[in-house]
Structures are given as structure tokens and as C-alpha cells.
N, C-alpha and C. Protein backbone atom coordinates (compact mmCIF):
# COMPACT_ATOMS: atom_id res chain seq x y z
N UNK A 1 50.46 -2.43 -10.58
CA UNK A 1 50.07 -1.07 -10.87
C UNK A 1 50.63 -0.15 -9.78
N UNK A 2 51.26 0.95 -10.57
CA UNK A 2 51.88 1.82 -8.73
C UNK A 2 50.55 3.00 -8.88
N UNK A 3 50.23 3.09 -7.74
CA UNK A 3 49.30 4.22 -7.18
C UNK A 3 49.77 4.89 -6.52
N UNK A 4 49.44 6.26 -6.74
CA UNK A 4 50.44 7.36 -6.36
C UNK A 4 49.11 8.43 -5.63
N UNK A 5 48.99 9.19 -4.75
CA UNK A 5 48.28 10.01 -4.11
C UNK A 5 48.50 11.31 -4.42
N UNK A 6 47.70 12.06 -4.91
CA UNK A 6 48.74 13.73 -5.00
C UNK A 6 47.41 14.85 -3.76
N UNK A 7 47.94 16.05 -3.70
CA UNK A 7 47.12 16.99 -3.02
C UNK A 7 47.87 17.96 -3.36
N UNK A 8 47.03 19.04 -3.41
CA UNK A 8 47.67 20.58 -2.94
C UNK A 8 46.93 21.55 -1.77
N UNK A 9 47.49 22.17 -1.32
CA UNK A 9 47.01 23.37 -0.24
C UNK A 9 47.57 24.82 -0.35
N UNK A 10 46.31 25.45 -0.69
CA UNK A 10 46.87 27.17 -0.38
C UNK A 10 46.36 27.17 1.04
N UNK A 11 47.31 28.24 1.43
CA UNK A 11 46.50 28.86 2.89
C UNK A 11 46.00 30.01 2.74
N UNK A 12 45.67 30.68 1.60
CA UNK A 12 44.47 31.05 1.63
C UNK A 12 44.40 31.23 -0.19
N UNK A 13 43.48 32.17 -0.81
CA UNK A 13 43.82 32.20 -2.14
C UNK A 13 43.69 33.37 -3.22
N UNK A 14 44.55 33.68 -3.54
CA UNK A 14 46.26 32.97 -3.56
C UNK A 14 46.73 33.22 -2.08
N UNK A 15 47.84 32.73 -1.73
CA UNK A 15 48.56 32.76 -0.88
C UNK A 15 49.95 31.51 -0.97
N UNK A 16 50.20 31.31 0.53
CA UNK A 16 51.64 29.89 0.21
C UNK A 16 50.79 28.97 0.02
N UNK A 17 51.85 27.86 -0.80
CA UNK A 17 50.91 26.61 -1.46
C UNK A 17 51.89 25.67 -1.29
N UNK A 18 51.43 23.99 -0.92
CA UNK A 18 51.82 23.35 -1.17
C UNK A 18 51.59 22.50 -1.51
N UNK A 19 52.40 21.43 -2.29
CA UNK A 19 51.98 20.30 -2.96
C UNK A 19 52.35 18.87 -2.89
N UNK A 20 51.98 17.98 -2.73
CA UNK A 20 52.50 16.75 -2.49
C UNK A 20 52.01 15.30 -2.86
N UNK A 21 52.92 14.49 -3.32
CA UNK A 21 52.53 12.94 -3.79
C UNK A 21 53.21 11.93 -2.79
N UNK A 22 52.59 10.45 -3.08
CA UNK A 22 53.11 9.59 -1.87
C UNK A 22 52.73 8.57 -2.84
N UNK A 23 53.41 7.66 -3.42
CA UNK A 23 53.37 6.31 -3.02
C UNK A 23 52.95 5.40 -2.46
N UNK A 24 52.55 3.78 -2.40
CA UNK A 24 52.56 2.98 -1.46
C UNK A 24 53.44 2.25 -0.90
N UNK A 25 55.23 2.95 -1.76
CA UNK A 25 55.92 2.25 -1.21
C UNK A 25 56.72 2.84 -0.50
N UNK A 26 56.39 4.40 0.12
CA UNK A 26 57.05 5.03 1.09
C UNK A 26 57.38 6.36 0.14
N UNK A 27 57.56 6.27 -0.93
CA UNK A 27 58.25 7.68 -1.71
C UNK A 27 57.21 8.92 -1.58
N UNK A 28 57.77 10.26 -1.83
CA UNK A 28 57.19 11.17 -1.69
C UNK A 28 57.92 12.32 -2.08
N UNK A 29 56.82 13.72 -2.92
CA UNK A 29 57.52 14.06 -3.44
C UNK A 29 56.73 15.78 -3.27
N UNK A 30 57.43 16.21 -2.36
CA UNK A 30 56.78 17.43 -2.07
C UNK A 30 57.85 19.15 -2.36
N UNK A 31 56.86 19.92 -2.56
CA UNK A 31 56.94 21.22 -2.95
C UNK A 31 56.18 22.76 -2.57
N UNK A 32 56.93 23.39 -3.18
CA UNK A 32 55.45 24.57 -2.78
C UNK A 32 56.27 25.80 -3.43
N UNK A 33 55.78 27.12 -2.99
CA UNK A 33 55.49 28.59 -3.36
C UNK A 33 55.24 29.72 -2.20
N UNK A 34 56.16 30.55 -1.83
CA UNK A 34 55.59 31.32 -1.13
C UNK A 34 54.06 32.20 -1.85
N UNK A 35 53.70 31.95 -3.15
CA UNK A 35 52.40 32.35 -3.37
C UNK A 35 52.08 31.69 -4.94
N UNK A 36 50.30 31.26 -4.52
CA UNK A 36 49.83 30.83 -5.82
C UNK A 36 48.05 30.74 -5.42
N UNK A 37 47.59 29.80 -6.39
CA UNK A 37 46.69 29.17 -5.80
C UNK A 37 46.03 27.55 -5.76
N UNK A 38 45.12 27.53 -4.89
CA UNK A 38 45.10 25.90 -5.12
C UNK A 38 45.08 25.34 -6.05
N UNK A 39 44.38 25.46 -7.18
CA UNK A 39 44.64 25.23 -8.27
C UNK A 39 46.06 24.70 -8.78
N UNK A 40 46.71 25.66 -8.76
CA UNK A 40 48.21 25.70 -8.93
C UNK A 40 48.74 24.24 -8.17
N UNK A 41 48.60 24.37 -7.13
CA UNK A 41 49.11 23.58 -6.13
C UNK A 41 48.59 22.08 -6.54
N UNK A 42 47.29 21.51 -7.04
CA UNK A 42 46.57 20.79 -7.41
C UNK A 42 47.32 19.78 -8.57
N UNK A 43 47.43 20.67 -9.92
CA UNK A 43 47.87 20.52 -10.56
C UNK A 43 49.33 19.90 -10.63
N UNK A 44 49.92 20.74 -9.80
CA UNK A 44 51.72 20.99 -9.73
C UNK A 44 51.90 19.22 -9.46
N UNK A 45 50.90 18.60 -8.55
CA UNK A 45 50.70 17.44 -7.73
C UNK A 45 51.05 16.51 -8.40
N UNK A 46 49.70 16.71 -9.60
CA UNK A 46 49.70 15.80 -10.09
C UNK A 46 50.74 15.65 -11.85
N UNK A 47 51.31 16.82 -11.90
CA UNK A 47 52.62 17.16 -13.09
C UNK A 47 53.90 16.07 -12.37
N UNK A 48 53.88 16.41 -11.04
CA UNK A 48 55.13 15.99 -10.79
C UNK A 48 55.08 14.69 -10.33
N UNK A 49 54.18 13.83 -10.30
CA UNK A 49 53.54 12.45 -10.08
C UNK A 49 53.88 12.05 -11.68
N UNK A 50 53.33 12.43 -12.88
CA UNK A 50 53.53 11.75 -13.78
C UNK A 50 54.58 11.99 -14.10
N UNK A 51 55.57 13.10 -13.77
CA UNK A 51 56.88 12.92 -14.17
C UNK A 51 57.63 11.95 -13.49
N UNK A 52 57.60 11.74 -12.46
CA UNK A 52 58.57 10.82 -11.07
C UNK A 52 58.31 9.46 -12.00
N UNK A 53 57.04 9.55 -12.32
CA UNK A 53 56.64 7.90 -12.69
C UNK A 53 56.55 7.66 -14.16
N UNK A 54 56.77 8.27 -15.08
CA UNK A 54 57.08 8.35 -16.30
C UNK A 54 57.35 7.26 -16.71
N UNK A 55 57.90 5.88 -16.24
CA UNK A 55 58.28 4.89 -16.79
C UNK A 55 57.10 3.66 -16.76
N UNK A 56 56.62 4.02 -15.06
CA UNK A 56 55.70 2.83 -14.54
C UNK A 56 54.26 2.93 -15.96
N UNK A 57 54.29 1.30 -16.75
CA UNK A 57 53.31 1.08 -17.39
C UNK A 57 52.07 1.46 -17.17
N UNK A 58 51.53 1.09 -15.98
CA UNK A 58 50.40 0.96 -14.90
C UNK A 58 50.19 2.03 -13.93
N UNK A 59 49.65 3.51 -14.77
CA UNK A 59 49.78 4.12 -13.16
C UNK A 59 48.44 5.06 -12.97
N UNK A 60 47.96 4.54 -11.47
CA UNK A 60 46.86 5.30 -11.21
C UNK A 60 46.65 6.28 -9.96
N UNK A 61 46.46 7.40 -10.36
CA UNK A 61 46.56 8.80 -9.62
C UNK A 61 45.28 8.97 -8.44
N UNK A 62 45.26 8.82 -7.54
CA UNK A 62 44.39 9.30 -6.64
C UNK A 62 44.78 10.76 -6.22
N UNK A 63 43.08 11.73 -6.06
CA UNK A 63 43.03 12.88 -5.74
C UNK A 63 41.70 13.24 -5.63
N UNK A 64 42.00 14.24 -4.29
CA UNK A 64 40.79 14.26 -4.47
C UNK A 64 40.08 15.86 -4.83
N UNK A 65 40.88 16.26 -5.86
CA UNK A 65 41.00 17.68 -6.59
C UNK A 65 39.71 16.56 -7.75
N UNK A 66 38.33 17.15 -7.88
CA UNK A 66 37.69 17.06 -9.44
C UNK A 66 38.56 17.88 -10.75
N UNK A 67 38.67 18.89 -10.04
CA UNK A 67 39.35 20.05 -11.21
C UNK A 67 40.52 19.29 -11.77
N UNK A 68 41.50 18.94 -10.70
CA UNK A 68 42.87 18.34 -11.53
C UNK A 68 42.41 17.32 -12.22
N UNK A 69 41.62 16.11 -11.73
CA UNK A 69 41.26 15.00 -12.83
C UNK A 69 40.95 15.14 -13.84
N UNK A 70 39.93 16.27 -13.85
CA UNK A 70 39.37 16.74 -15.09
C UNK A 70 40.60 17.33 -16.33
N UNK A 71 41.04 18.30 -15.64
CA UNK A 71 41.98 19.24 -16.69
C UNK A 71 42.64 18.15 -17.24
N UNK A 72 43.21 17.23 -15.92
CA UNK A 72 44.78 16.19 -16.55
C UNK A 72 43.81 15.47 -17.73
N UNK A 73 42.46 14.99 -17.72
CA UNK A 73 42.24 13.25 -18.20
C UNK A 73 40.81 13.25 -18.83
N UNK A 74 39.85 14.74 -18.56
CA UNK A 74 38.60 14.46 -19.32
C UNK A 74 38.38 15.74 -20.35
N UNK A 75 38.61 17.19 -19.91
CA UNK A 75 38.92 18.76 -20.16
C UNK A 75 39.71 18.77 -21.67
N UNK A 76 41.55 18.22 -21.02
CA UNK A 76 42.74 18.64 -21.96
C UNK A 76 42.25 17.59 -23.45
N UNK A 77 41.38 17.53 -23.78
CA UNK A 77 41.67 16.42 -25.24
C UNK A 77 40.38 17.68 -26.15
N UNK A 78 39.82 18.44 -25.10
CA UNK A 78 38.79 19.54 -26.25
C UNK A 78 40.23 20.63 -26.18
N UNK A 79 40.27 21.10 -25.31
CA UNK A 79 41.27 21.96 -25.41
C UNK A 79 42.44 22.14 -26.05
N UNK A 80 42.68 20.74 -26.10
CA UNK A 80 44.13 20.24 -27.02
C UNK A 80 43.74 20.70 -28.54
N UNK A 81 42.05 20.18 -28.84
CA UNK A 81 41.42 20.47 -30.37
C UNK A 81 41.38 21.71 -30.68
N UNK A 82 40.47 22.45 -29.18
CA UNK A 82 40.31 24.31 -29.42
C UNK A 82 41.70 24.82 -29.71
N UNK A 83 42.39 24.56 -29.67
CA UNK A 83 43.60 25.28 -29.62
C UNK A 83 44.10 26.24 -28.09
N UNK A 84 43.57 25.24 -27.06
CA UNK A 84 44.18 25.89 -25.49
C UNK A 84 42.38 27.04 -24.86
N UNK A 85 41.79 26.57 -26.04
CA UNK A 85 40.82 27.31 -25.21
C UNK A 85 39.52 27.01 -24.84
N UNK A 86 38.77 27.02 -23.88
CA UNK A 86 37.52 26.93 -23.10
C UNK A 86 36.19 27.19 -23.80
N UNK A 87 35.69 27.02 -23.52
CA UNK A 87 33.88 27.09 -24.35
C UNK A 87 33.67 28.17 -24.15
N UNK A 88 34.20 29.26 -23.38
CA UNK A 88 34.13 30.64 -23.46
C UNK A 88 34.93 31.62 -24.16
N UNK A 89 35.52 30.44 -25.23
CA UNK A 89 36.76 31.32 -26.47
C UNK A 89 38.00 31.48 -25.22
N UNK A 90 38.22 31.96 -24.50
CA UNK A 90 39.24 32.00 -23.78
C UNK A 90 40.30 31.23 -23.27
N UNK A 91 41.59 32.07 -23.18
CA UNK A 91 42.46 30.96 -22.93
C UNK A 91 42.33 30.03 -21.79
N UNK A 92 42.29 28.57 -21.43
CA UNK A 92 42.20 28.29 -20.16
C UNK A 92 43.26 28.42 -19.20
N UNK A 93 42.59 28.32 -18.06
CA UNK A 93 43.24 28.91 -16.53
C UNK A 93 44.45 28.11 -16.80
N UNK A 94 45.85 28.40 -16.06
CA UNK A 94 46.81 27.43 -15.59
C UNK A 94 47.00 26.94 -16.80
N UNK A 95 47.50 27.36 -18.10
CA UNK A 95 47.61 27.17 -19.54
C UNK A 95 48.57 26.17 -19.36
N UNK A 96 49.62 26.40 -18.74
CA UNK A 96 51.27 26.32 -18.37
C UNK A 96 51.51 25.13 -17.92
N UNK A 97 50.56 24.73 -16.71
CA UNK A 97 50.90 23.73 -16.38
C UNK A 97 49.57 22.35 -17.35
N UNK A 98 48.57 23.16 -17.30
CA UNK A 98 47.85 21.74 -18.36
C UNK A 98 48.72 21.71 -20.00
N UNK A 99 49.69 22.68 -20.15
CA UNK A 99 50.08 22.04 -21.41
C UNK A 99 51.34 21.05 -20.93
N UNK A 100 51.82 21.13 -19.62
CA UNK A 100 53.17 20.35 -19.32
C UNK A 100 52.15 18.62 -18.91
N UNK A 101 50.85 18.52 -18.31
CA UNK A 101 50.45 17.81 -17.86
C UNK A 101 50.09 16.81 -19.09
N UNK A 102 49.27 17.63 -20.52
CA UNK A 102 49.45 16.89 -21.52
C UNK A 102 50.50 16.23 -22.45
N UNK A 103 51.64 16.91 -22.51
CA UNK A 103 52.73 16.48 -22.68
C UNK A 103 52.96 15.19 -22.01
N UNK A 104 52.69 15.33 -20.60
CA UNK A 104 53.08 14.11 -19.98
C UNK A 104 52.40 12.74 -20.24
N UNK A 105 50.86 12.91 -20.60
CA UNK A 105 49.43 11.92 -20.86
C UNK A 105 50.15 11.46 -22.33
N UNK A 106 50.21 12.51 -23.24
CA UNK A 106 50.69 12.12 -25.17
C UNK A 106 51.95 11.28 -24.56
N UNK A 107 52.92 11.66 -23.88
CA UNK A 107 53.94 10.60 -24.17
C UNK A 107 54.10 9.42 -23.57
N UNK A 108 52.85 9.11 -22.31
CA UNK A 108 52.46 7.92 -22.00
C UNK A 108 51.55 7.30 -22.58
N UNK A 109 50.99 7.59 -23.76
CA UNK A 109 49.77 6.89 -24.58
C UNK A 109 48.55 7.41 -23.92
N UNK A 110 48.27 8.58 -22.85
CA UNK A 110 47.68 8.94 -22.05
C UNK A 110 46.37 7.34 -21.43
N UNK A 111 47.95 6.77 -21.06
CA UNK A 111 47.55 5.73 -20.61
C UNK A 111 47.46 5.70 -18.88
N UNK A 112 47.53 6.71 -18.10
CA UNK A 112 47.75 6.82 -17.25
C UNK A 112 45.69 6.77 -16.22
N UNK A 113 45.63 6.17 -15.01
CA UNK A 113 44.38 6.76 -15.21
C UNK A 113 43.89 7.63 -13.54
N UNK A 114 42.51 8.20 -13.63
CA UNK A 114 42.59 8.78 -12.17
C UNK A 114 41.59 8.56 -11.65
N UNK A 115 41.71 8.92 -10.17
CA UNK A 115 40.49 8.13 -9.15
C UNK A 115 40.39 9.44 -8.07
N UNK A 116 38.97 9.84 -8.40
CA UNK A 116 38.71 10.24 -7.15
C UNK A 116 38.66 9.82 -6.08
N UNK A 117 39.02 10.68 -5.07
CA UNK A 117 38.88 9.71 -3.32
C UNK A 117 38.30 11.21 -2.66
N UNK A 118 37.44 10.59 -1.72
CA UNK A 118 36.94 12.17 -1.14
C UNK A 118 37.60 12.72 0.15
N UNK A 119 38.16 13.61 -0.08
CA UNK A 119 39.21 14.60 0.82
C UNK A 119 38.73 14.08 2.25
N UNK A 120 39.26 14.44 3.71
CA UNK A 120 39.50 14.34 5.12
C UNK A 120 38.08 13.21 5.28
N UNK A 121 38.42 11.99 4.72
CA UNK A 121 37.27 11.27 4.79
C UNK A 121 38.09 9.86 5.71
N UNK A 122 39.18 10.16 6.06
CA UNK A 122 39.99 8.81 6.18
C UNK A 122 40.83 7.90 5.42
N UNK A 123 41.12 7.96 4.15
CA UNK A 123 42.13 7.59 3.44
C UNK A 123 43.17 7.55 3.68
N UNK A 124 43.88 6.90 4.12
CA UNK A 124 45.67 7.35 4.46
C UNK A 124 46.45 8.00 3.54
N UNK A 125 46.43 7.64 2.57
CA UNK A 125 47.17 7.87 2.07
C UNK A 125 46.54 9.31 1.30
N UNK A 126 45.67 10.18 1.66
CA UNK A 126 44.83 11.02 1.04
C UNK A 126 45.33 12.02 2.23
N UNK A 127 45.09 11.11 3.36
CA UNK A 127 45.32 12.46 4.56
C UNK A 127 47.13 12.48 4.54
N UNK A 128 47.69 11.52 4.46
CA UNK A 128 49.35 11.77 4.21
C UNK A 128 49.26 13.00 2.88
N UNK A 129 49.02 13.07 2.10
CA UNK A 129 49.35 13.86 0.85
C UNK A 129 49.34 15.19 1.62
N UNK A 130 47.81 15.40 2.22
CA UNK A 130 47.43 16.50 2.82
C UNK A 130 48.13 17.53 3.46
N UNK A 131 48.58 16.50 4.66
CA UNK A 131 49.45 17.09 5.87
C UNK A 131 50.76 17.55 5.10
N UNK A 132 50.92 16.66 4.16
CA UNK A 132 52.81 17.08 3.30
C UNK A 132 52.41 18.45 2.83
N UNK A 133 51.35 18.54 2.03
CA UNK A 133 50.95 19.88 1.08
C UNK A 133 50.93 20.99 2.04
N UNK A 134 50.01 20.54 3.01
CA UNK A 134 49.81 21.83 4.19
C UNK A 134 50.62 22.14 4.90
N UNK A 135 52.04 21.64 5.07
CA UNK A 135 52.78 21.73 5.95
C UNK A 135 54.02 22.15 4.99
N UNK A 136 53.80 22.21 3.75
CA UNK A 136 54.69 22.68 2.71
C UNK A 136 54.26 24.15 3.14
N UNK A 137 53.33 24.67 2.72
CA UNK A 137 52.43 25.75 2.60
C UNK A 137 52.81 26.32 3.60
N UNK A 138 52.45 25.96 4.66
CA UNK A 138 52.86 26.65 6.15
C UNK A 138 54.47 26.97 6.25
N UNK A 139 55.22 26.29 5.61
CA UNK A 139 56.76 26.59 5.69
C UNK A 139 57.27 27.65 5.15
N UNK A 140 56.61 28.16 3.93
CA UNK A 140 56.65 28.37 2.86
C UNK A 140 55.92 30.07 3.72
N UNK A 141 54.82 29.89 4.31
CA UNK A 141 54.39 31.13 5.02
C UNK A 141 55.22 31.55 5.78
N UNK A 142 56.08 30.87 6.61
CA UNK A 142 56.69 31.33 8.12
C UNK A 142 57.84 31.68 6.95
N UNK A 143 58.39 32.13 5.90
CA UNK A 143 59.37 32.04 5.54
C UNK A 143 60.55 30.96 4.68
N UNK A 144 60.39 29.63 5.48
CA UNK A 144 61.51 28.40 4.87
C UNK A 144 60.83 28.24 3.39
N UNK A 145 61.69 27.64 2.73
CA UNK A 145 61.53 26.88 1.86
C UNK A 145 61.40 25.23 1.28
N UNK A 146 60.20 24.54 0.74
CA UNK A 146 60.14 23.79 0.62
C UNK A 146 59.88 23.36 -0.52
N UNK A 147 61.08 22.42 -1.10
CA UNK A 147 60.60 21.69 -2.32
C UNK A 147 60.91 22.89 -3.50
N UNK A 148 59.99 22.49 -4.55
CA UNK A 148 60.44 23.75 -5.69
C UNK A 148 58.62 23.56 -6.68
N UNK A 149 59.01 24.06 -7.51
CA UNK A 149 57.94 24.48 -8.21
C UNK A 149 58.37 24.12 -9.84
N UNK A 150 57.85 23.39 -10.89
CA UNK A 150 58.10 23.22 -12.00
C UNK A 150 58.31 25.00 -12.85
N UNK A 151 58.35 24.88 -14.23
CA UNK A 151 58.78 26.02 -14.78
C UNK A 151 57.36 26.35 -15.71
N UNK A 152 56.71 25.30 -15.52
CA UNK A 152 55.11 25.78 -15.98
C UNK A 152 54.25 26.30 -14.78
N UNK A 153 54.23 25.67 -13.25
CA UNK A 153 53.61 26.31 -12.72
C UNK A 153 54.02 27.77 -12.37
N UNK A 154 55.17 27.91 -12.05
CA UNK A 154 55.80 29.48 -12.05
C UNK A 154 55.49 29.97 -13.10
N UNK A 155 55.34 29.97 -14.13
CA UNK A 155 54.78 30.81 -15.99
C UNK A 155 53.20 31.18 -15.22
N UNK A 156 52.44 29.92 -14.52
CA UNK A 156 51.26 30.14 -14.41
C UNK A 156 50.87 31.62 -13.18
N UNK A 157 52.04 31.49 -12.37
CA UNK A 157 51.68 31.86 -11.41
C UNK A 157 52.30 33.18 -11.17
N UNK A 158 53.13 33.32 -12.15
CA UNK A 158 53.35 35.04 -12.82
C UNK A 158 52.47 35.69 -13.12
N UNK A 159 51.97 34.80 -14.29
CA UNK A 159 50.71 35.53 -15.12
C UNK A 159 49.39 35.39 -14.50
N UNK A 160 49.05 34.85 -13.50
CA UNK A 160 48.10 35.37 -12.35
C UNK A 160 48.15 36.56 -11.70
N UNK A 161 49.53 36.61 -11.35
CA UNK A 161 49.92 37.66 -10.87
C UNK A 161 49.58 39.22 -11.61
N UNK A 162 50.30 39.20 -12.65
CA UNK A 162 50.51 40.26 -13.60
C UNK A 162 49.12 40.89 -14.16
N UNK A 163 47.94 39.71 -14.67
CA UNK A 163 46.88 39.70 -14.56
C UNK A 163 45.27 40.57 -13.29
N UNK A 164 46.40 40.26 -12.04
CA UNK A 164 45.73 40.68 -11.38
C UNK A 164 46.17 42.21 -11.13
N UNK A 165 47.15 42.02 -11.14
CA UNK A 165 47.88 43.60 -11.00
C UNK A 165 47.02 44.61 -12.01
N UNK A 166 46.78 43.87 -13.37
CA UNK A 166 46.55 44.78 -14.61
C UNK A 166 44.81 45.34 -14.34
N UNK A 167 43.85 44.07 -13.36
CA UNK A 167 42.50 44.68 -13.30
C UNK A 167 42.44 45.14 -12.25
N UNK A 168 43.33 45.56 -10.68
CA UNK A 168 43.56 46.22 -10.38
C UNK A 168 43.83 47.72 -10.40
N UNK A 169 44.63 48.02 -11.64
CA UNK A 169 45.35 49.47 -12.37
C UNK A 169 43.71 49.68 -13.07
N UNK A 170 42.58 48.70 -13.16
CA UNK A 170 41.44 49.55 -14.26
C UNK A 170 40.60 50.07 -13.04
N UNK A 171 41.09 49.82 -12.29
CA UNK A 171 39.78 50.47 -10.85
C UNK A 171 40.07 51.47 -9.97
């Protein structure tokens, strides 16, 4: 079975974000945004974990995001039914990237599965994810660039944007 670690980090929120997966066999696969939010970053983690690994039969996701487990593996199968939307009629958050994340579950038999682990508790491979994400984030603040961002989380992280701009202009 390959087990894969994901995390994300805003430094603040929204703000720079980064995101990152690790392996147990050394691989790693990090990114970020000069702006988003954790969420974003969360997600992005665990999109680009099931893409890298798309082939592996056996694969189980440690994180210690509840939200991402949920959206990727308990959330997306009502939402998939509602037609993308929440028990509050509304569209759900991060549309963009939980529809790229289900895509990814349907074409693995959403055979894939996930494990919570609880954040700065000592995990290695929990605090490796960490430091990659946060140190994405921080790069990403001072200016450099790290890694990239899928084309669903950028959709998401427009329309946060644009969103916020628009209840802004009502006040």
C-alpha cells in the first residue's frame, strides 16, 4: 500500500499558501500561491497526491485537515447527488477543486482511502508535510516562487477573490 502525507499552510487567511505531500519513499510534491486560503492549500494537497499516484492500487492519504477528508471521501458523494450543493442550497466552498478531487475518487473506483493523524503531535511524516507547506508559503510571501497551483484551485481562488471584492462594493 503507498501512503502518502499531504498538508497545507496559509500564513494568514487568505494570504501565501502552501502545500505539500511526501511519501515513504522519499518523493515529494510541493506548491503554493502568493494568495489563498487554507482550505485551498488543504485540498490542493490532497488533488495533487491522487494525481501523482493515480496508478498505485492501494493508496492511503494521511492528513491531518478533517475538512479535506471529509470533502475528498465522506461530503463529495451528497454533493455529487445535490448537484454541487450543501444543505444550505448553496454552492459548496472550493467547487473547483472538490469537483477535480472527485474526478480523481470516480476514476479510481473511489477506492482510495484516508486517515486522520493529529497535526504537531510528532508524526514524521505529518511534521515533514508541514515544514514543506510552510516554507512554500513563506517563499511565496518574501516574493519567490514555489511549485504551482492546479487550474481548479486557481478557478477557486479567483472566485474567492472576486466574491470578496463584490461584498466589499455592498458596504
Amino acid at each position: 500500500m503507498k501512503i502518502v502525507s499531504t498538508d497545507g499552510s496559509s500564513l494568514s487567511n487568505p494570504g501565501p499558501i502552501g502545500w505539500a505531500w511526501a511519501d515513504r519513499d522519499g518523493a515529494v510534491g510541493v506548491g503554493g500561491y502568493y494568495i489563498g486560503t487554507n482550505q485551498i492549500a488543504e485540498l490542493t494537497a490532497v488533488l495533487d497526491a491522487l494525481r501523482t499516484f493515480r496508478d498505485e492500487k492501494e493508496l492511503l492519504i494521511e492528513s491531518d485537515s478533517q475538512y479535506a477528508i471529509n470533502c475528498a471521501s465522506v461530503w463529495v458523494h451528497k454533493w455529487r447527488h445535490n448537484g454541487w450543493r450543501g444543505s444550505n442550497r448553496k454552492e459548496v466552498a472550493n467547487i473547483n477543486l472538490i469537483k477535480a478531487i472527485s474526478d480523481e475518487m470516480l476514476a479510481r473506483g473511489d477506492n482510495a482511502k484516508f486517515k486522520w493523524v493529529k497535526g504537531h503531535s510528532g508524526d514524521e511524516y505529518n511534521e515533514k508535510v508541514d515544514s514543506l507547506a510552510n516554507g512554500a508559503a513563506c517563499k511565496w510571501k518574501e516574493g519567490g516562487e514555489v511549485g504551482s497551483m492546479p487550474e481548479a484551485a486557481l478557478k477557486d481562488i479567483h472566485k474567492n477573490i472576486e466574491e470578496k471584492s463584490n461584498q466589499e462594493m455592498l458596504f
